[in-house]
PDB file of N, CA and C in Angstrom:
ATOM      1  N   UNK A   1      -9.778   6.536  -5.974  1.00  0.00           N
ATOM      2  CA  UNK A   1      -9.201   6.741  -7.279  1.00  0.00           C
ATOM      3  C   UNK A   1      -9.761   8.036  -7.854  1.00  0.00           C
ATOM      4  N   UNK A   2      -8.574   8.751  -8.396  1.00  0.00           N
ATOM      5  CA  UNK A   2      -9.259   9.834  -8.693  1.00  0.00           C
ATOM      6  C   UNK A   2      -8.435  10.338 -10.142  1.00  0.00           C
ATOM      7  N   UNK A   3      -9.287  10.742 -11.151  1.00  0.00           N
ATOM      8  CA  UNK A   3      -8.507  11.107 -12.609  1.00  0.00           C
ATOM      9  C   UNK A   3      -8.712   9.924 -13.570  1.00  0.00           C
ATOM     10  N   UNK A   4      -7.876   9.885 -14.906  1.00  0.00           N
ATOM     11  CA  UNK A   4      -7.951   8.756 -15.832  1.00  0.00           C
ATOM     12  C   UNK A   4      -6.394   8.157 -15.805  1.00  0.00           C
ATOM     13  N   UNK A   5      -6.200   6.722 -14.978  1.00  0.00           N
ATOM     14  CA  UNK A   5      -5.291   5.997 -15.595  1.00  0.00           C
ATOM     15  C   UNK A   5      -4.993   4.903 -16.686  1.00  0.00           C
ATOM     16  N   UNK A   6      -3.950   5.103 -17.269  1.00  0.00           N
ATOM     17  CA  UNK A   6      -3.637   4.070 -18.373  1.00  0.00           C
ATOM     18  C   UNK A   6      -2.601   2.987 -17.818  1.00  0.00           C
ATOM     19  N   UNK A   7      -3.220   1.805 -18.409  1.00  0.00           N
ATOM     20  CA  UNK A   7      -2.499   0.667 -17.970  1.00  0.00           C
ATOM     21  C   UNK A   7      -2.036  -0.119 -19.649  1.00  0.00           C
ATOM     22  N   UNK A   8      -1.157  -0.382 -19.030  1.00  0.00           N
ATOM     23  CA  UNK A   8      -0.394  -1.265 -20.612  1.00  0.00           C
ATOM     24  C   UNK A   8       0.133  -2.267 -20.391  1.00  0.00           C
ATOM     25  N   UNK A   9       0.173  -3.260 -21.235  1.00  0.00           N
ATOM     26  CA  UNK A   9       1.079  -4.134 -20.901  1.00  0.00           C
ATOM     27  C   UNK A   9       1.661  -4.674 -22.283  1.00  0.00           C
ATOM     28  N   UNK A  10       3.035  -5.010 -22.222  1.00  0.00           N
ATOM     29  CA  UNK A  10       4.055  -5.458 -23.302  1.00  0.00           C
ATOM     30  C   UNK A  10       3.700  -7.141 -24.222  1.00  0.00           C
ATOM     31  N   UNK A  11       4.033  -6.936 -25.095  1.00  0.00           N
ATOM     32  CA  UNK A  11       3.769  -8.526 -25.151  1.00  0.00           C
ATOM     33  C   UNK A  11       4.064  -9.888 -24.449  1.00  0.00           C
ATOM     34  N   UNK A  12       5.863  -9.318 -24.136  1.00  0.00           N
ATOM     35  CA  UNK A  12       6.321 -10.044 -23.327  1.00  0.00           C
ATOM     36  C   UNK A  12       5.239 -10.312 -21.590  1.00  0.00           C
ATOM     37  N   UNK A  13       4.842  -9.564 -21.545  1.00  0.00           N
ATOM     38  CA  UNK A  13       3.858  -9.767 -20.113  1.00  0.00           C
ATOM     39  C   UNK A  13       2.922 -10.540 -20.747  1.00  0.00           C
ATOM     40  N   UNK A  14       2.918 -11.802 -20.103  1.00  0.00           N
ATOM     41  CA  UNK A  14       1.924 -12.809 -20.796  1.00  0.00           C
ATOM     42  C   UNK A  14       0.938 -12.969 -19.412  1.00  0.00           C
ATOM     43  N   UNK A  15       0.063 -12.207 -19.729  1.00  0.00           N
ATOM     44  CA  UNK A  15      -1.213 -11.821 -18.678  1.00  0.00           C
ATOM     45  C   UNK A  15      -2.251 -11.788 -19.296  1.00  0.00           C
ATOM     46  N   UNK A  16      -3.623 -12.219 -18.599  1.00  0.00           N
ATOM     47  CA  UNK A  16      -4.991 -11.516 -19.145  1.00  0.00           C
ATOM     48  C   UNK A  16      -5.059 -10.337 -18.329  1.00  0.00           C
ATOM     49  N   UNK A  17      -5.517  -9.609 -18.692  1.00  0.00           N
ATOM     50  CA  UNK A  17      -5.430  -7.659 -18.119  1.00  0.00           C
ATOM     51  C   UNK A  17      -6.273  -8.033 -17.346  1.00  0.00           C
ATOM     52  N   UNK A  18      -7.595  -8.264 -17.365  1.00  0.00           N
ATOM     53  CA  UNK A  18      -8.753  -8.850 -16.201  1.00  0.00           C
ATOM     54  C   UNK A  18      -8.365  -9.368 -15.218  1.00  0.00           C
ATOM     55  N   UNK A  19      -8.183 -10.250 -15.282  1.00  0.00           N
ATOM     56  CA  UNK A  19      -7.735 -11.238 -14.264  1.00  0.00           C
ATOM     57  C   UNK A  19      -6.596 -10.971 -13.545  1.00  0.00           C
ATOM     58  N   UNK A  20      -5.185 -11.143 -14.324  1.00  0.00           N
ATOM     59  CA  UNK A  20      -4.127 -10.529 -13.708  1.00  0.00           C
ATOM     60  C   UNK A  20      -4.203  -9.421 -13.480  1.00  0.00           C
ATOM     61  N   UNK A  21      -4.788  -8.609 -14.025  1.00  0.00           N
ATOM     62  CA  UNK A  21      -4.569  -7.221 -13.557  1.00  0.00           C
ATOM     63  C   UNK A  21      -5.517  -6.178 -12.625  1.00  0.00           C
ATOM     64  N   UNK A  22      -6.546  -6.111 -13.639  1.00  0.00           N
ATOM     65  CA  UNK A  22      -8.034  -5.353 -12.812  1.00  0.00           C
ATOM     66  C   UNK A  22      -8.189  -6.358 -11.409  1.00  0.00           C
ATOM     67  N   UNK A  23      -8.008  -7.842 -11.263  1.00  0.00           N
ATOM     68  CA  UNK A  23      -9.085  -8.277 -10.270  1.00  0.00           C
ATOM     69  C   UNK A  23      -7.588  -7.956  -9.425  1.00  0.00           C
ATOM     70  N   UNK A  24      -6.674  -8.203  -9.524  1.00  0.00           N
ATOM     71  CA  UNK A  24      -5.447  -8.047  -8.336  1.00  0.00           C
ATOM     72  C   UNK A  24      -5.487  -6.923  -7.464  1.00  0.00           C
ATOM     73  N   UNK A  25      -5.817  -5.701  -8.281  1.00  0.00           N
ATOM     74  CA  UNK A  25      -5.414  -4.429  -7.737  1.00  0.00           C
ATOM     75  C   UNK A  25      -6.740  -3.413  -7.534  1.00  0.00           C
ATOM     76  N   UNK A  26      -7.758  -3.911  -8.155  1.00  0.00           N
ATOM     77  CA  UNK A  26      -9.028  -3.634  -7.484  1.00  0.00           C
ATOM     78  C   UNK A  26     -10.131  -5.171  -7.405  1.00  0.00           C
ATOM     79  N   UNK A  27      -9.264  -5.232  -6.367  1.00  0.00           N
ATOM     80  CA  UNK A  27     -10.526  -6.743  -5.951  1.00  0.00           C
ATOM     81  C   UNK A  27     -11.738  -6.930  -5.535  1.00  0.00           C
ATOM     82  N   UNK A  28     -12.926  -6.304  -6.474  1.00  0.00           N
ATOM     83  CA  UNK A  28     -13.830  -6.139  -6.238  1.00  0.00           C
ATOM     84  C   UNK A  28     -14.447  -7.241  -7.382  1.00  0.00           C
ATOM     85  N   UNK A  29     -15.456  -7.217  -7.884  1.00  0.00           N
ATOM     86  CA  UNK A  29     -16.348  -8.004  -8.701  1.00  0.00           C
ATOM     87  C   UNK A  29     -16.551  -7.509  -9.963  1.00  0.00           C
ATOM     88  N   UNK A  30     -15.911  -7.734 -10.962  1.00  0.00           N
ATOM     89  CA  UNK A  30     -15.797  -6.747 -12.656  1.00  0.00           C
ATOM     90  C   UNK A  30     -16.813  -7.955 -13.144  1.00  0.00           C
ATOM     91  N   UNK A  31     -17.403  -7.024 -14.208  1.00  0.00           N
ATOM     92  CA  UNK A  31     -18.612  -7.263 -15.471  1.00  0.00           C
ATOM     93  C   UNK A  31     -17.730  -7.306 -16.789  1.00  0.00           C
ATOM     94  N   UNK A  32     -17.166  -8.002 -17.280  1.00  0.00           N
ATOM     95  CA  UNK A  32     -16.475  -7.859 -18.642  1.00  0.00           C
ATOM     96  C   UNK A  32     -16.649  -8.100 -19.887  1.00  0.00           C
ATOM     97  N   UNK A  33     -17.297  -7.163 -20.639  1.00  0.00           N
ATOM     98  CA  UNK A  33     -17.365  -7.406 -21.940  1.00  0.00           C
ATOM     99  C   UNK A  33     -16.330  -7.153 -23.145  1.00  0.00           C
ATOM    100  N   UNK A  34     -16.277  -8.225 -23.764  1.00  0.00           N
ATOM    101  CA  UNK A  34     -14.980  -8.351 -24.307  1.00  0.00           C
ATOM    102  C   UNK A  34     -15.203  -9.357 -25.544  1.00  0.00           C
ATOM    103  N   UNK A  35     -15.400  -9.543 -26.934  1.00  0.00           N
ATOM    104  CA  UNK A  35     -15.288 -10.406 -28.043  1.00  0.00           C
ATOM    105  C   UNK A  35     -14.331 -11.628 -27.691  1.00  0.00           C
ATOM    106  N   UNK A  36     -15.206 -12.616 -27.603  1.00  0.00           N
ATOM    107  CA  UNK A  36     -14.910 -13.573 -27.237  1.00  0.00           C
ATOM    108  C   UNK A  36     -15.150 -14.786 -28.646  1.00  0.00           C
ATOM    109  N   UNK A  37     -14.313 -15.338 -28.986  1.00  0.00           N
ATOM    110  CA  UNK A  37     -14.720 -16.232 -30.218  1.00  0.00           C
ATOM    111  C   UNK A  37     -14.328 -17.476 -29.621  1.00  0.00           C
ATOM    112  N   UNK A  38     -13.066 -17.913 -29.135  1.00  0.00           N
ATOM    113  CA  UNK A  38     -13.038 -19.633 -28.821  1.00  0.00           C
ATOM    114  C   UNK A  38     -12.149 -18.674 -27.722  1.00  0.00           C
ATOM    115  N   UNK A  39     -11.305 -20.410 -27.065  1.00  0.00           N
ATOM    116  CA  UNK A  39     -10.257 -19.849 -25.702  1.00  0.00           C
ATOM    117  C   UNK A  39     -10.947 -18.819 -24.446  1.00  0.00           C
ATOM    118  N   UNK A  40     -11.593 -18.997 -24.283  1.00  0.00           N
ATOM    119  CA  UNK A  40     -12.680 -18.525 -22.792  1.00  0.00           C
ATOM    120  C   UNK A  40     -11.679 -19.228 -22.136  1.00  0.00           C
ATOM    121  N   UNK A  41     -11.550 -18.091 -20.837  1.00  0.00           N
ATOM    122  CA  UNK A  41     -10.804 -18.449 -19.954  1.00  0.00           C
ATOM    123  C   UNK A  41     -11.671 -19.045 -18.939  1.00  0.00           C
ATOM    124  N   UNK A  42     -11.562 -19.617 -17.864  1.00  0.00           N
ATOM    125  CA  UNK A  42     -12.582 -20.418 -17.004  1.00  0.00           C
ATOM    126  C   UNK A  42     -13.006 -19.224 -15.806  1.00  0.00           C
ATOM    127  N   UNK A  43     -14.091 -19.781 -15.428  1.00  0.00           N
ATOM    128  CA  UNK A  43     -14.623 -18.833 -14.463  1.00  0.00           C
ATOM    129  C   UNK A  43     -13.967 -18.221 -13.251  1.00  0.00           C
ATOM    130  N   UNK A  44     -14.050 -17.334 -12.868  1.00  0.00           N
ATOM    131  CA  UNK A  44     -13.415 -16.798 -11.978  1.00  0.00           C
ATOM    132  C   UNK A  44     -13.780 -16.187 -10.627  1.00  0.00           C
ATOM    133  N   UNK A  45     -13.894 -15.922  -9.993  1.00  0.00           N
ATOM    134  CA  UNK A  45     -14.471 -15.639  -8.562  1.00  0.00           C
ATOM    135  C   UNK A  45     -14.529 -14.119  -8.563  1.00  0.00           C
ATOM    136  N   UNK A  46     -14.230 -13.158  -9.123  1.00  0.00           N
ATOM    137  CA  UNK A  46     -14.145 -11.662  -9.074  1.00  0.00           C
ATOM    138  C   UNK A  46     -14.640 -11.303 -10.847  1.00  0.00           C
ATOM    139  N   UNK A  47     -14.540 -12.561 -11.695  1.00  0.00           N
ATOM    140  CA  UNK A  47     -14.579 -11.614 -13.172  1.00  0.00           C
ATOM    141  C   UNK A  47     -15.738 -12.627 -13.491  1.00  0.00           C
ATOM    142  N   UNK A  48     -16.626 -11.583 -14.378  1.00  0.00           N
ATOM    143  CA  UNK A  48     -17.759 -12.226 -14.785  1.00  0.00           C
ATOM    144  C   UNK A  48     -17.461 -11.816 -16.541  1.00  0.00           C
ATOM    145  N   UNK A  49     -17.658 -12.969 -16.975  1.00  0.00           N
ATOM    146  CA  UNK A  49     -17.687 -12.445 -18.576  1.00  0.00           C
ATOM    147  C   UNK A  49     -19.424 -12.008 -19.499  1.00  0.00           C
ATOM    148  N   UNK A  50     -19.688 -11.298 -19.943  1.00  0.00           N
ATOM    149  CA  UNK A  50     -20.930 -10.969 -20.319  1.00  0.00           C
ATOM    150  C   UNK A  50     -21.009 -11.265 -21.542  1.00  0.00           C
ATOM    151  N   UNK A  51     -22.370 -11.843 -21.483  1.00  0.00           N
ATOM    152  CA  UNK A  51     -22.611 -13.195 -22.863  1.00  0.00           C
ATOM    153  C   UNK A  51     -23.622 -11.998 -23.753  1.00  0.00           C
ATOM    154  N   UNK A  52     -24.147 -11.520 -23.124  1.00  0.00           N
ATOM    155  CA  UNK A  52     -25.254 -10.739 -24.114  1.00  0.00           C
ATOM    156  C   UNK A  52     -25.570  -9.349 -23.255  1.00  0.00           C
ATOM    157  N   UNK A  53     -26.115  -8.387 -24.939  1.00  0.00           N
ATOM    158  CA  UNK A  53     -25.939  -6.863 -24.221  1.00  0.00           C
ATOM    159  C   UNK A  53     -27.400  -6.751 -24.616  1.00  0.00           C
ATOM    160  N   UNK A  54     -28.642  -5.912 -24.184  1.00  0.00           N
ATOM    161  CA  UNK A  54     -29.512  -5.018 -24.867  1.00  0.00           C
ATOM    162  C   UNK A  54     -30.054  -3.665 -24.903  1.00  0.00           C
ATOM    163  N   UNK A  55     -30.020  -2.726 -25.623  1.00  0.00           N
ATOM    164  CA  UNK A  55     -30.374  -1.255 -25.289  1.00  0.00           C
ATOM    165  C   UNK A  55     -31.819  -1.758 -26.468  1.00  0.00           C
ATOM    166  N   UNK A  56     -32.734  -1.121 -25.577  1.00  0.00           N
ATOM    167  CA  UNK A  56     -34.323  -1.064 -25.980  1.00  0.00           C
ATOM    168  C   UNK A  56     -34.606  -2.883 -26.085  1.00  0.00           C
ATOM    169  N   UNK A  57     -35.070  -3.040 -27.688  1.00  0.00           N
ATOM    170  CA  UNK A  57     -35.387  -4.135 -28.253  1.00  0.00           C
ATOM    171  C   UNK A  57     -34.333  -4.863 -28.562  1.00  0.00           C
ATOM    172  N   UNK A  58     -33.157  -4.231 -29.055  1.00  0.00           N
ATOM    173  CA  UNK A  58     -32.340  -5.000 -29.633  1.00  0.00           C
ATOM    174  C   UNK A  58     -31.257  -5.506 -28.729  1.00  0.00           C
ATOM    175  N   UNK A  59     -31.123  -6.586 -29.306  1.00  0.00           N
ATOM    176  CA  UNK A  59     -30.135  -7.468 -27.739  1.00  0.00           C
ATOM    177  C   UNK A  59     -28.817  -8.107 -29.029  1.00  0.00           C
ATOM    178  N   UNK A  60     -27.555  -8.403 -28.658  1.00  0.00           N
ATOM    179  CA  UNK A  60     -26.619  -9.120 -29.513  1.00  0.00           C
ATOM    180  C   UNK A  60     -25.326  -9.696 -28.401  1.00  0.00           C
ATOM    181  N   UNK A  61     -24.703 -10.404 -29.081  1.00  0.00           N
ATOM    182  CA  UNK A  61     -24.127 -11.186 -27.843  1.00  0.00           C
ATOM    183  C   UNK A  61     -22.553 -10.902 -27.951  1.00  0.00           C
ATOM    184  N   UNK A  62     -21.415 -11.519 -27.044  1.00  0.00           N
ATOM    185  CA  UNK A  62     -20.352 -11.103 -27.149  1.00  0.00           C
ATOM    186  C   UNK A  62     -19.489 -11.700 -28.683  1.00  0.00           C
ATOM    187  N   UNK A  63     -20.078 -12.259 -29.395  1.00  0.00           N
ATOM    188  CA  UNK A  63     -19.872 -12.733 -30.714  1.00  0.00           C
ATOM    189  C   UNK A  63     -19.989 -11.992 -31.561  1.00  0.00           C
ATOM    190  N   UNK A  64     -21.178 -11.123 -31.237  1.00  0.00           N
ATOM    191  CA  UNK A  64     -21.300 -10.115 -32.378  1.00  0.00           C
ATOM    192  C   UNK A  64     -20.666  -8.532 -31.723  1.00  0.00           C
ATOM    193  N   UNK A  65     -19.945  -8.691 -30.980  1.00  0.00           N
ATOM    194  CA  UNK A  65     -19.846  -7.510 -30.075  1.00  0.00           C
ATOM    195  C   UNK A  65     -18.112  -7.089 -30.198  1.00  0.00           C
ATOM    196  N   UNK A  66     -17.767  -6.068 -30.706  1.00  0.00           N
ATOM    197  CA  UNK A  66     -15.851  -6.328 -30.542  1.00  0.00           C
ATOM    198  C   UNK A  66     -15.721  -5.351 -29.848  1.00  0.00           C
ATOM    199  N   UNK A  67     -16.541  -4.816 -28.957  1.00  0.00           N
ATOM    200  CA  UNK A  67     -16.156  -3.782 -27.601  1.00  0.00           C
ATOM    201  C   UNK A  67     -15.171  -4.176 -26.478  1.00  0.00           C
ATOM    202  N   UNK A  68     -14.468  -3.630 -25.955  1.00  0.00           N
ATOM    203  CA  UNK A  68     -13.697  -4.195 -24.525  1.00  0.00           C
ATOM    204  C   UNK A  68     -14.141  -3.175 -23.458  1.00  0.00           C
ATOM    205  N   UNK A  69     -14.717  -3.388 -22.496  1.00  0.00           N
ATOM    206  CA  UNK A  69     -15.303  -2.889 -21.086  1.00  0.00           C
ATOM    207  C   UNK A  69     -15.398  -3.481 -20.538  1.00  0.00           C
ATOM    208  N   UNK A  70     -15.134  -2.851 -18.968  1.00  0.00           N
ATOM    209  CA  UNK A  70     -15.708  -3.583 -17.582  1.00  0.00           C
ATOM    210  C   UNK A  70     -15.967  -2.888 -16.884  1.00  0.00           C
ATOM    211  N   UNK A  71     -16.853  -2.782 -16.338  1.00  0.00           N
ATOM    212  CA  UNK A  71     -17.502  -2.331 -14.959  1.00  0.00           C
ATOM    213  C   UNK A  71     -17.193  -2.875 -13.466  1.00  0.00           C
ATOM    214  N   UNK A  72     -17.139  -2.169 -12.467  1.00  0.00           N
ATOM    215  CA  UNK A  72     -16.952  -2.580 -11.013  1.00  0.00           C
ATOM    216  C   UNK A  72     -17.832  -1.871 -10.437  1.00  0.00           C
ATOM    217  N   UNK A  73     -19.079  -2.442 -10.244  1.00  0.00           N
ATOM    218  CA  UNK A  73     -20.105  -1.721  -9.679  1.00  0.00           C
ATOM    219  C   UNK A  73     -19.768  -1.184  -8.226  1.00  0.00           C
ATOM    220  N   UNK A  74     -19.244  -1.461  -7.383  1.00  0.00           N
ATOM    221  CA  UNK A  74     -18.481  -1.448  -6.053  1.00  0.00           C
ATOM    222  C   UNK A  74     -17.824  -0.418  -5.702  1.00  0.00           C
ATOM    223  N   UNK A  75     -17.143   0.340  -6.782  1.00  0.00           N
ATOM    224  CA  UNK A  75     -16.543   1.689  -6.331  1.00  0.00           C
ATOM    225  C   UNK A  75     -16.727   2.164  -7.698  1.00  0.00           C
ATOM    226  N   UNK A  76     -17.390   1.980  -8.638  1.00  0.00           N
ATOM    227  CA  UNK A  76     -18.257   2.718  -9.483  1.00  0.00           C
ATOM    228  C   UNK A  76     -16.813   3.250 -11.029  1.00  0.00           C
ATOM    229  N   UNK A  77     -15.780   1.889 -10.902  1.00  0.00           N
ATOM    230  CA  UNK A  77     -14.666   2.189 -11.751  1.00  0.00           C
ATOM    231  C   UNK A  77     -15.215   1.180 -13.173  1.00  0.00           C
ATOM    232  N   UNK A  78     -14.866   1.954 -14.597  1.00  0.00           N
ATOM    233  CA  UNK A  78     -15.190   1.633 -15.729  1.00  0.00           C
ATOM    234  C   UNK A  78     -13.278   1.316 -15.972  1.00  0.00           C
ATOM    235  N   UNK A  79     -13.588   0.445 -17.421  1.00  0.00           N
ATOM    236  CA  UNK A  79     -12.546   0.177 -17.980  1.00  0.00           C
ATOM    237  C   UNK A  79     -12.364   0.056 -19.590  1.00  0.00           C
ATOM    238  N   UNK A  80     -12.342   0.638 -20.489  1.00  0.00           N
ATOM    239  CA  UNK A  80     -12.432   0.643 -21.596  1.00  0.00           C
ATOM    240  C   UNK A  80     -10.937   0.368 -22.427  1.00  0.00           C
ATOM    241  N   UNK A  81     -10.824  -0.681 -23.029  1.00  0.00           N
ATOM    242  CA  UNK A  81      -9.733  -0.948 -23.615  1.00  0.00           C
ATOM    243  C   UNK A  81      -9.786  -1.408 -24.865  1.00  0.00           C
ATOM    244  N   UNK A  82      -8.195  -2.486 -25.309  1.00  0.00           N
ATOM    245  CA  UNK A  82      -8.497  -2.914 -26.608  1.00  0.00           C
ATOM    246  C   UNK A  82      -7.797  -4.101 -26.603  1.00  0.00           C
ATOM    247  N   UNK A  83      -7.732  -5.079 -25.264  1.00  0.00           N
ATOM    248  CA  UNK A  83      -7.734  -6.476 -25.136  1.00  0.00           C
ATOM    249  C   UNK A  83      -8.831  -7.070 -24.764  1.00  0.00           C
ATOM    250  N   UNK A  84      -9.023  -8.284 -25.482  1.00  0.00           N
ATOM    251  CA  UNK A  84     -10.015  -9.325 -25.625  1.00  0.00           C
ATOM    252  C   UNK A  84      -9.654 -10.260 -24.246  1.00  0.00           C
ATOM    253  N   UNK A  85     -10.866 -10.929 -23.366  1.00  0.00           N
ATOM    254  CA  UNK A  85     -10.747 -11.652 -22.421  1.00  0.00           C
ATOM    255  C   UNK A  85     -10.242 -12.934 -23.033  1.00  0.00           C
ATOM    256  N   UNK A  86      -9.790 -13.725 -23.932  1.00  0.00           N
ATOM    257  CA  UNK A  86      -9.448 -14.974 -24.487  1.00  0.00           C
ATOM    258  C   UNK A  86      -7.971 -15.040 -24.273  1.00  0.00           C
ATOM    259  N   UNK A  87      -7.636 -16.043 -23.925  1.00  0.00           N
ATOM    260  CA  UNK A  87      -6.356 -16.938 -23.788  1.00  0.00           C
ATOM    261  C   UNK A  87      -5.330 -16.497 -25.067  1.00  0.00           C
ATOM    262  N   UNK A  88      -5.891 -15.996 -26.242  1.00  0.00           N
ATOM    263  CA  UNK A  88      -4.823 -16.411 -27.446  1.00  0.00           C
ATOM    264  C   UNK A  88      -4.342 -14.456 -27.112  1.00  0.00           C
ATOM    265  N   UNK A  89      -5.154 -13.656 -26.268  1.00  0.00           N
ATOM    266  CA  UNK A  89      -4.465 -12.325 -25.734  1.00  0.00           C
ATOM    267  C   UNK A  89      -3.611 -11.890 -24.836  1.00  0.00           C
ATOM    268  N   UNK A  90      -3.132 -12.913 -23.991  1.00  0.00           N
ATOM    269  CA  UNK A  90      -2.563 -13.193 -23.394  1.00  0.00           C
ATOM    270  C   UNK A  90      -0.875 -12.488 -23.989  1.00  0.00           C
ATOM    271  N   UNK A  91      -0.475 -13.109 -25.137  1.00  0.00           N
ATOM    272  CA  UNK A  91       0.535 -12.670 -25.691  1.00  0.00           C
ATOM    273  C   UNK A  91       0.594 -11.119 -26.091  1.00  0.00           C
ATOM    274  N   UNK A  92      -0.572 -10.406 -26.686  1.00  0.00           N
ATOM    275  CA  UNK A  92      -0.695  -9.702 -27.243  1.00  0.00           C
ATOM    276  C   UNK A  92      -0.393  -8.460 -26.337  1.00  0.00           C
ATOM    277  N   UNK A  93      -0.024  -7.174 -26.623  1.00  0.00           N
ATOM    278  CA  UNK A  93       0.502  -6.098 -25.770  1.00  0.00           C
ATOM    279  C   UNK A  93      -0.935  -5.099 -26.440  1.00  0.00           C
ATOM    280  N   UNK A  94      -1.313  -4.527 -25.237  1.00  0.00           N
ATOM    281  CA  UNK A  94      -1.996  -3.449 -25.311  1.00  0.00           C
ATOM    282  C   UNK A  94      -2.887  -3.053 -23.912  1.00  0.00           C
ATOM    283  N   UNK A  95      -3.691  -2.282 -23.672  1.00  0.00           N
ATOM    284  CA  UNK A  95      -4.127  -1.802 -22.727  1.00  0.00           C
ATOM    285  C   UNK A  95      -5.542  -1.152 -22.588  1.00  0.00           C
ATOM    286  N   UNK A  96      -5.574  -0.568 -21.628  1.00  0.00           N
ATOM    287  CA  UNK A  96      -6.530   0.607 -21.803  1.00  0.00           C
ATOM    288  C   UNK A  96      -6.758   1.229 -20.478  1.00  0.00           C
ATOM    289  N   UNK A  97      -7.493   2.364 -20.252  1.00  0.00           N
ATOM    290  CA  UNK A  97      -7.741   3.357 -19.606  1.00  0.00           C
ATOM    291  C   UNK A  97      -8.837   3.128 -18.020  1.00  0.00           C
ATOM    292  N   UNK A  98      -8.814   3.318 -16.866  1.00  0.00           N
ATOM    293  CA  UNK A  98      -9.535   3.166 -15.829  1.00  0.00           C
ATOM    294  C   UNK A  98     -10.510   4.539 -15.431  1.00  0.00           C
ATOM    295  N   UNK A  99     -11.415   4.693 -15.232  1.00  0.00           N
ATOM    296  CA  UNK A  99     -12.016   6.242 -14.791  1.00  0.00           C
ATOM    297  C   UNK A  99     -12.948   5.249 -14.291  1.00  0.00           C
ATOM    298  N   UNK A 100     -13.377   7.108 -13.137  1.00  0.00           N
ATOM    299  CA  UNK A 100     -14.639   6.131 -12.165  1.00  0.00           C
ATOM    300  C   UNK A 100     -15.487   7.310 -12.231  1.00  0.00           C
ATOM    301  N   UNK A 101     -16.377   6.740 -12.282  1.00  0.00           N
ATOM    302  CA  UNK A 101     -17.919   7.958 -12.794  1.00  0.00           C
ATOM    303  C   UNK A 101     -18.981   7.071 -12.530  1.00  0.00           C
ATOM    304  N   UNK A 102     -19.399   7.342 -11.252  1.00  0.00           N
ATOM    305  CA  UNK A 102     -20.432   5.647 -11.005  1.00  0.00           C
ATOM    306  C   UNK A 102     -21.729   6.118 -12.024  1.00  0.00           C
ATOM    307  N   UNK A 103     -22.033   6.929 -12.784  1.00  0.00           N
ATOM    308  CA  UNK A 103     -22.861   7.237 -13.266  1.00  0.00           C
ATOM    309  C   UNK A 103     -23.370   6.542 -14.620  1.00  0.00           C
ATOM    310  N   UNK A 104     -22.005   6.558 -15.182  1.00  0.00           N
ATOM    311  CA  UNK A 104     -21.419   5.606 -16.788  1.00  0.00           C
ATOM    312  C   UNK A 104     -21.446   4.230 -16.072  1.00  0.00           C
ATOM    313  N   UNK A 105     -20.995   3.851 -15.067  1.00  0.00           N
ATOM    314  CA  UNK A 105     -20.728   2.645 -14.472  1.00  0.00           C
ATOM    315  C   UNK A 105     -22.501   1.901 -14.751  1.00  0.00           C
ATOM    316  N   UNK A 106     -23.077   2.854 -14.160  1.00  0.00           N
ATOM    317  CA  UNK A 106     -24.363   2.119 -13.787  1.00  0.00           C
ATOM    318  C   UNK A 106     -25.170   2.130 -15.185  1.00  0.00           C
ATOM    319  N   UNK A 107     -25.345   2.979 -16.001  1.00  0.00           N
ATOM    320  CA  UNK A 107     -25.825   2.774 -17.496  1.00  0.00           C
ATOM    321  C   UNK A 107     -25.287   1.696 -18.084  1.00  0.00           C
ATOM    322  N   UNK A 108     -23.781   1.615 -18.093  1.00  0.00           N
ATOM    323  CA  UNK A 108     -23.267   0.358 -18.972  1.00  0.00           C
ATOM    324  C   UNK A 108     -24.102  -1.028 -18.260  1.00  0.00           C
ATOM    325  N   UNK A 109     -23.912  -0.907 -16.849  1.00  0.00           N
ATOM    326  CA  UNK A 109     -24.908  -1.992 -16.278  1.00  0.00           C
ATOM    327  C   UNK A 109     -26.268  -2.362 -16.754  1.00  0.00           C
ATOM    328  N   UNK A 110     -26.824  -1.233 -16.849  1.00  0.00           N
ATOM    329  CA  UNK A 110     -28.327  -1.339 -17.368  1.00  0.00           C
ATOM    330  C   UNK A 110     -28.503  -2.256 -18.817  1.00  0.00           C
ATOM    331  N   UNK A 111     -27.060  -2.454 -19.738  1.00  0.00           N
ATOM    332  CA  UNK A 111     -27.094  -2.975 -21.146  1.00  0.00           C
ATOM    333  C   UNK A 111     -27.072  -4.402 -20.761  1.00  0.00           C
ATOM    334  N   UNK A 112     -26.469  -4.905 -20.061  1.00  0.00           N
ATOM    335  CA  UNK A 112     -26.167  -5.978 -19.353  1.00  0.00           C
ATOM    336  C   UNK A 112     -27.668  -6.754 -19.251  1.00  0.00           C
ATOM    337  N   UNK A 113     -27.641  -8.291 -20.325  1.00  0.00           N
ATOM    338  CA  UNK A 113     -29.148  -9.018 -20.409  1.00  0.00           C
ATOM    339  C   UNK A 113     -28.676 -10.258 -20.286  1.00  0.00           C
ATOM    340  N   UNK A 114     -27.244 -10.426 -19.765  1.00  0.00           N
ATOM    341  CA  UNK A 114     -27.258 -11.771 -19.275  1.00  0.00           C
ATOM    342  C   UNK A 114     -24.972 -12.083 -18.959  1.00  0.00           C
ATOM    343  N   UNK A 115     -24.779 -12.538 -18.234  1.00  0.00           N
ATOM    344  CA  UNK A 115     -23.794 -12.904 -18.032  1.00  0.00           C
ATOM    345  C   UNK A 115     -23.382 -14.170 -17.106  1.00  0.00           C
ATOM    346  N   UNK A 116     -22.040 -14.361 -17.190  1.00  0.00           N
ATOM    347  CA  UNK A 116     -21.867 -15.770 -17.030  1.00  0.00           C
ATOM    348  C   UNK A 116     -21.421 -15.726 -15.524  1.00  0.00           C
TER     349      UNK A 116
END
């Protein structure tokens, strides 16, 4: 993969972008942080959802967190968007962007203090 792609999806596409999408077409093992309040989707064999972040001292969890990222440590691809991993997004249309920079890949990793 090479450059920045954008991925979208309509409302009518009733998908989780993670799952249906990132784990289909790069089937590797994603880190996903994503504001999660109720409707957690169930575990998955390629997607890990991340419960808590910390840079230095300070640590806060995906409750207090309304970021959307994922990491694929594996071929070093990031994902920054503006869908939530929860079931009630499913309906919702929007997207976001893929780049691979194993460099960003591996820092965002380093925030990473606990996942599911």
């Amino acid at each position: 993969m090479h450059g920045v792609f954008h991925i979208a999806k309509s409302t009518r596409y009733d998908i989780d972008i993670y799952s249906d999408y990132l784990e289909k077409h790069y089937p590797h093992q994603w880190k996903v942080e994503s504001w999660i309040r109720s409707h957690r989707y169930p575990p998955s064999k390629n997607i890990h959802d991340i419960q808590k972040l910390q840079y230095h001292e300070r640590e806060w969890s995906e409750k207090q967190d309304h970021s959307k990222w994922a990491i694929c440590l594996e071929n070093g691809i990031y994902w920054v968007g503006d869908l939530n991993r929860m079931t009630t997004q499913k309906r919702r249309g929007g997207g976001g962007f893929l780049l691979k920079n194993r460099k960003i890949t591996e820092k965002l990793n380093e925030l990473i203090s606990l996942e599911l």
